[in-house]
Protein backbone atom coordinates (compact mmCIF):
# COMPACT_ATOMS: atom_id res chain seq x y z
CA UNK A 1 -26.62 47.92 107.45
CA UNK A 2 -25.00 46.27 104.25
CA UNK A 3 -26.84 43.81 101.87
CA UNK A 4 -26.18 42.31 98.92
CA UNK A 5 -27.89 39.51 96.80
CA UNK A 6 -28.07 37.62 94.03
CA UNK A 7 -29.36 34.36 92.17
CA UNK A 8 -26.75 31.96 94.27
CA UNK A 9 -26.20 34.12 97.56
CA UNK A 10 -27.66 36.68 99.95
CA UNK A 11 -25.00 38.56 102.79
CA UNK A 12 -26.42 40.84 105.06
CA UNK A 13 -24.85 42.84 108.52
CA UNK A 14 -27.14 44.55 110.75
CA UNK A 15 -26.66 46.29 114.26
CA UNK A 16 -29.82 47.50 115.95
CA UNK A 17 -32.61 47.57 119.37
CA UNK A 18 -34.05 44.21 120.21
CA UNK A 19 -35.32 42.50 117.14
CA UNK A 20 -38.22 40.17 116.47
CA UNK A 21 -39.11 38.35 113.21
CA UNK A 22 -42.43 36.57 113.31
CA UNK A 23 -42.30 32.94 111.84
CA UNK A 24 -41.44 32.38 108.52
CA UNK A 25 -39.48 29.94 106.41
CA UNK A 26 -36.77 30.53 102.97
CA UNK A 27 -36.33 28.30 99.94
CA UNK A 28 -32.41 29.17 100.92
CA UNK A 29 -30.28 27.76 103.81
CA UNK A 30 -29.19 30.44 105.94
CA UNK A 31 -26.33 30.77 108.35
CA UNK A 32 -26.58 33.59 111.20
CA UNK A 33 -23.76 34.56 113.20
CA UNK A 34 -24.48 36.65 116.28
CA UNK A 35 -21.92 39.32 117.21
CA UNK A 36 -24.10 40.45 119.71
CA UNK A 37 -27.85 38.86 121.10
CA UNK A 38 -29.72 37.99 124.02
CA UNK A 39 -33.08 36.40 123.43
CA UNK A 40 -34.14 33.15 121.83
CA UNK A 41 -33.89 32.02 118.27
CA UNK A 42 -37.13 29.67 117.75
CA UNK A 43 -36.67 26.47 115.04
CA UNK A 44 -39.71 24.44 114.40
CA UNK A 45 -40.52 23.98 118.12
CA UNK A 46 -36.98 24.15 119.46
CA UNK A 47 -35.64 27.04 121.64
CA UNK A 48 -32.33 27.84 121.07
CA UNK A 49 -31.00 30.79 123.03
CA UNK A 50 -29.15 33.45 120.99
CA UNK A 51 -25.66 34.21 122.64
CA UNK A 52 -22.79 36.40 121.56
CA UNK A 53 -20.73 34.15 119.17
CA UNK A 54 -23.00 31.30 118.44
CA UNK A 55 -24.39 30.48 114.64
CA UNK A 56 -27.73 29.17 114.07
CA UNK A 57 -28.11 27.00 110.68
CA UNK A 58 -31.22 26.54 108.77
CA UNK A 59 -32.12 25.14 105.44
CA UNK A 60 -35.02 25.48 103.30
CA UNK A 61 -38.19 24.72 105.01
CA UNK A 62 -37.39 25.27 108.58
CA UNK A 63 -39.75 27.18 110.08
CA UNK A 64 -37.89 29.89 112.31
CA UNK A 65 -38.43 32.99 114.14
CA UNK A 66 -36.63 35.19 116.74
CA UNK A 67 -37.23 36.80 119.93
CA UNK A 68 -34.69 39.74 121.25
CA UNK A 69 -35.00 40.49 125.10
CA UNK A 70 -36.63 43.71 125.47
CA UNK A 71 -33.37 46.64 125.76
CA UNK A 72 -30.58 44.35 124.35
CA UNK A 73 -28.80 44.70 121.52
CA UNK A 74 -28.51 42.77 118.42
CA UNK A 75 -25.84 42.71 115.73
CA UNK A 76 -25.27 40.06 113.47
CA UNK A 77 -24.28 38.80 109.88
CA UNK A 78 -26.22 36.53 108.04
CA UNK A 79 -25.65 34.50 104.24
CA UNK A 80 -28.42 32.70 102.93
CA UNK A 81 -27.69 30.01 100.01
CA UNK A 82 -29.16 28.51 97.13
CA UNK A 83 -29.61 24.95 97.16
CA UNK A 84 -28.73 25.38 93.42
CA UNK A 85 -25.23 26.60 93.93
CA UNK A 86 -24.51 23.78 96.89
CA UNK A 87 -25.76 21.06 94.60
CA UNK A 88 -23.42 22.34 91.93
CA UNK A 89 -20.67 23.20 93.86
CA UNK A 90 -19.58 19.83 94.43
CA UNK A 91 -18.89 19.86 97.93
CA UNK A 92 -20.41 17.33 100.22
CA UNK A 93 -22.12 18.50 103.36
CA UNK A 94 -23.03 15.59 105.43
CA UNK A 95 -25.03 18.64 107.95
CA UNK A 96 -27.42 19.52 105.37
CA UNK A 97 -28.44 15.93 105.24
CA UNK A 98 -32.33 15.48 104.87
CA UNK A 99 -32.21 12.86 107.45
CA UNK A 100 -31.66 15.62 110.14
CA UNK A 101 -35.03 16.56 111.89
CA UNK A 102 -36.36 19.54 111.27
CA UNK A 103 -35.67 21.73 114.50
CA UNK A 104 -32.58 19.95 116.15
CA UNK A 105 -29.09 20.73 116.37
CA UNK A 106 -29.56 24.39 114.45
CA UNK A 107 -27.35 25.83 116.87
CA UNK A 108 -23.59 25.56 116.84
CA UNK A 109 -22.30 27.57 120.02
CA UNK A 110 -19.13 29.80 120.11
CA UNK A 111 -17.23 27.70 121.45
CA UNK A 112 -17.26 25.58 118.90
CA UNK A 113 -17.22 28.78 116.27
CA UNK A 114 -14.22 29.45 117.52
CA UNK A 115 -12.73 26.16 117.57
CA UNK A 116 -13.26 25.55 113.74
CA UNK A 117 -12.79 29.50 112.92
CA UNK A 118 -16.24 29.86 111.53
CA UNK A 119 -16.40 33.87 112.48
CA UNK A 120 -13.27 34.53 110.33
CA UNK A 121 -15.53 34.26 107.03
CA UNK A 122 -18.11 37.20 108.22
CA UNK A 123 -15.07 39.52 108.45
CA UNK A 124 -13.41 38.92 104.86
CA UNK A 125 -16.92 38.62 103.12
CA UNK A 126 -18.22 42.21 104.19
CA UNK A 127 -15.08 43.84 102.33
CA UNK A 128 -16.37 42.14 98.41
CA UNK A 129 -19.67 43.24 99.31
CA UNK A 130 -19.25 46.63 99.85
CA UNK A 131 -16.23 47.22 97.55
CA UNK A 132 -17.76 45.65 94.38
CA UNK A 133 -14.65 44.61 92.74
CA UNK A 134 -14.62 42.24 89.30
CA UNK A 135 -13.79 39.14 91.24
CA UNK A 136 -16.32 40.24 94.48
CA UNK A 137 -18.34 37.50 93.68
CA UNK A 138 -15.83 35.06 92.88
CA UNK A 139 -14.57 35.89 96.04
CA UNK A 140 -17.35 35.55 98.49
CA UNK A 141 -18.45 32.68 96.41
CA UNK A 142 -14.96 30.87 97.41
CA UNK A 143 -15.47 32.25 101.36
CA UNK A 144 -19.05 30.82 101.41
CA UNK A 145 -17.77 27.45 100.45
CA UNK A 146 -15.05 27.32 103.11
CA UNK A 147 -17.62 28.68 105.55
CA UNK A 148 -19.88 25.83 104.85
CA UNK A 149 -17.25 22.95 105.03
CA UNK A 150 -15.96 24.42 108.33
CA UNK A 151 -19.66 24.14 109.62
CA UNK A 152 -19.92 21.05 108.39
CA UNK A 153 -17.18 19.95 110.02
CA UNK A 154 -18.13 21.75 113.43
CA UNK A 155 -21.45 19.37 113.31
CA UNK A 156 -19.15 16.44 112.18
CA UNK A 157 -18.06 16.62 115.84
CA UNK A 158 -20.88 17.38 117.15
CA UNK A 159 -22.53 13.94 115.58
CA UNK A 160 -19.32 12.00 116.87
CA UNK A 161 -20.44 13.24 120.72
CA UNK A 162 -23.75 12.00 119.59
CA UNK A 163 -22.83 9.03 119.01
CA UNK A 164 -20.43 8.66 121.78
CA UNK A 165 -23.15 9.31 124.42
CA UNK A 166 -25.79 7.33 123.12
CA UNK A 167 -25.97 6.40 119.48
CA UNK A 168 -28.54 4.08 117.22
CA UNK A 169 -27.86 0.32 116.28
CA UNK A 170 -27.97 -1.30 113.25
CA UNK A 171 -31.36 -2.47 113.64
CA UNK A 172 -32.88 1.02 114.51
CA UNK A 173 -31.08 2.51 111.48
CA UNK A 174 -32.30 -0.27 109.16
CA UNK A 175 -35.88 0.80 110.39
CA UNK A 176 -35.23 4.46 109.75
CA UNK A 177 -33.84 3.84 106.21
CA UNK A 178 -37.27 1.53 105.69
CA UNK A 179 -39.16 4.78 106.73
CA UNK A 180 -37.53 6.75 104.90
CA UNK A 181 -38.08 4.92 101.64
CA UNK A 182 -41.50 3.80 102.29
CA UNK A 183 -43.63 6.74 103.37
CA UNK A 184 -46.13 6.43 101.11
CA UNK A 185 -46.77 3.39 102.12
CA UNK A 186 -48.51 1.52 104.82
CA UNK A 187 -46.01 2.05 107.50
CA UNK A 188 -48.26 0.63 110.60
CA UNK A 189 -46.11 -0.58 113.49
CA UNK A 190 -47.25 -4.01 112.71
CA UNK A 191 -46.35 -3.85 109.01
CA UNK A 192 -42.57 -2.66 110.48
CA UNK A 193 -42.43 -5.33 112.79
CA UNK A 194 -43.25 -8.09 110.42
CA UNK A 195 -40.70 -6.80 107.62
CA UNK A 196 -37.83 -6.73 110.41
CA UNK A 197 -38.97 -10.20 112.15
CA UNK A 198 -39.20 -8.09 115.56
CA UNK A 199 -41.39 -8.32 118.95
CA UNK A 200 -43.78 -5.06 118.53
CA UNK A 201 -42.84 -4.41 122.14
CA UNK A 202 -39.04 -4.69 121.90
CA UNK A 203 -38.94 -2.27 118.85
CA UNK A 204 -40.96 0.36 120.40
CA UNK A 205 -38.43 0.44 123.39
CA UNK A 206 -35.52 -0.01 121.62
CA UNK A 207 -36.61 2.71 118.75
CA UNK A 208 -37.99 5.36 121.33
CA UNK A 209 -34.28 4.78 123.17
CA UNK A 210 -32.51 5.57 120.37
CA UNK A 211 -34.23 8.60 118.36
CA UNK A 212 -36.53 9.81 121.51
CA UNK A 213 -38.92 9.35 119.52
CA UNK A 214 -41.95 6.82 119.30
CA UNK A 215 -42.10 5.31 116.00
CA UNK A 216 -45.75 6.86 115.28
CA UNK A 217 -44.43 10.01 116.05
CA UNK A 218 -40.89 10.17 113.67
CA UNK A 219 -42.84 8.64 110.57
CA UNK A 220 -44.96 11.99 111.00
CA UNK A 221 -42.10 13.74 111.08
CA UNK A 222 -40.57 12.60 108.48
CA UNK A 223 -43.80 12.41 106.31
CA UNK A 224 -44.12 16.57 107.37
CA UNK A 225 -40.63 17.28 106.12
CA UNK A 226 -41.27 15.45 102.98
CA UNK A 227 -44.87 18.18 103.16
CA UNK A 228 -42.75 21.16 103.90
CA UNK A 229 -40.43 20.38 100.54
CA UNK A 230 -43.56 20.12 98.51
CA UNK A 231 -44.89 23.28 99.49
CA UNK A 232 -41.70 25.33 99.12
CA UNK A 233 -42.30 23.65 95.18
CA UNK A 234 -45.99 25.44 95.61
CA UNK A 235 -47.86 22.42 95.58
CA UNK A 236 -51.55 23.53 97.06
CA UNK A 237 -51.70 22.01 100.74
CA UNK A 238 -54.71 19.28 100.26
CA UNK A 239 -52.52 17.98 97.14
CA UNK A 240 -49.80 18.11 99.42
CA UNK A 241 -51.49 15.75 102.00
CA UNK A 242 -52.10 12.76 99.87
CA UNK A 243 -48.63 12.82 98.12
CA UNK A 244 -46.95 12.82 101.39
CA UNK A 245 -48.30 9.95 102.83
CA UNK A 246 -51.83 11.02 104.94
CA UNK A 247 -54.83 10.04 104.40
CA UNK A 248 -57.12 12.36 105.72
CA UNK A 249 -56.86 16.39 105.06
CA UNK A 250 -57.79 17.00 109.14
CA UNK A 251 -55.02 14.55 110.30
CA UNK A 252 -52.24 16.46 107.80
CA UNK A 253 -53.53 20.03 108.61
CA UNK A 254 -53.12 19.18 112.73
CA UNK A 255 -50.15 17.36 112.29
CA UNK A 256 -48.59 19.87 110.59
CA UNK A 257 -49.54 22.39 112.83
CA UNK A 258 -48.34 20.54 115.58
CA UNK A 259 -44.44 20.14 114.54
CA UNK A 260 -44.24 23.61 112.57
CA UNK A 261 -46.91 26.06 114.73
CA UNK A 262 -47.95 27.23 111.36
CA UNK A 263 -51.12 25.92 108.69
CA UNK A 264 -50.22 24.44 105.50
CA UNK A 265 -51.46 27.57 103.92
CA UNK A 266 -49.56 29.97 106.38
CA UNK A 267 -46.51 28.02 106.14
CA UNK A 268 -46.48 28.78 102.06
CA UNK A 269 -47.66 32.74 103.07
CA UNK A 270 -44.15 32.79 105.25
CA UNK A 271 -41.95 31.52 102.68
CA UNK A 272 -39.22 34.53 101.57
């Protein structure tokens, strides 16, 4: 095993037995690459399975867990990084967009690793860890940078198929951004339809088309990503429920549970 961390990054490489890691959540994104795996990797309510080459991306908040198959073998590398050092870095990283939803498209598969070169950083990182030179952070600092822009790009293509198979109209992404910037506000399907001059009917169909998602069900989502940020800033749960947009303590605590498998409470017991 070899670990290092500090205040802007945490590397770590580990070969053992089957693995599990019960649900938890960081206030870091982390980026796994499996050298070797054979279970499932669990985001949110997504199953992802873990395969030899893939990477599975999370950022802060994501609930997450894994699942080895019983007498496999797991080996993998792992970074985890501040949202500090992003932020200042200067680089812009469309994937770690807030406007993804929590749980879908975590997983980049080898293929595509090896397309954009992804695995080439976890072999020059490993040496700055262990030989701690003057400029090993530097170093891995500059590695972790290029690792992230050539993930970002990976998902760049990935969002291009999206769009290419199905994508979301004007309209629909008009309603999103009015979502978005309204949450704590009434946001009743009537109130939608009457801002956008649009048939209640027609905007359920076209909206559910689009996202796969009914409209009822993505301004929860939205409103419990908004929840899951608050509590990673250790905001108590019931003053977490009114300042994200519920009204009721019982309707927050079940909807929460419902899109992250965890309570309010357990989900800020789980954070590392």
């Amino acid at each position: 095993m070899i670990s290092f961390k500090n205040s802007d990054y945490l590397y770590s490489y580990n070969k053992m037995g089957a693995y599990n890691f019960p649900p938890h959540t960081h206030k870091y994104y982390e980026i796994m690459y499996f050298i070797k795996a054979d279970g499932r990797f669990i985001v949110e309510t997504t199953e992802y399975p873990m395969c030899d080459g893939d990477i599975i991306v999370t950022r802060p908040g994501e609930v997450h867990s894994i699942e080895c198959r019983e007498g496999s073998s797991y080996e993998r590398h792992f970074v985890q990084i501040s949202p500090q050092y992003l932020k200042y870095s200067g680089v812009n990283l469309l994937f770690l967009s807030g406007n993804r939803i929590s749980g879908e498209y975590n997983r980049l598969d080898a293929e595509l690793v090896r397309e954009f070169s992804i695995a080439e950083f976890f072999k020059k990182i490993p040496y700055y860890i262990v030989n701690r030179l003057p400029e090993s952070d530097i170093m891995v600092k500059t590695y972790i940078i290029q690792l992230m822009v050539q993930i970002n790009n990976a998902y760049k293509k990935l969002s291009k198929n999206s769009r290419t198979a199905g994508g979301t109209d004007k309209k629909i992404s008009a309603v999103i951004e009015y979502i978005d910037n309204n949450l704590l506000s009434d946001l009743s399907l009537s109130s939608i339809c009457e801002k956008f001059y649009i048939n209640k009917y027609h905007l359920c169909h076209i909206f559910k088309e689009a996202t796969g998602y009914t409209i009822h069900e993505f301004i929860n989502i939205r409103r419990i990503s908004l929840a899951k940020s608050m509590l990673l800033d250790n905001k108590s749960p019931k003053e977490t429920c009114f300042d994200c947009g519920f009204n009721e303590y019982s309707v927050f605590y079940k909807t929460f549970k419902k899109h992250t498998s965890l309570s309010p409470s357990r989900f800020r017991a789980s954070i590392e």
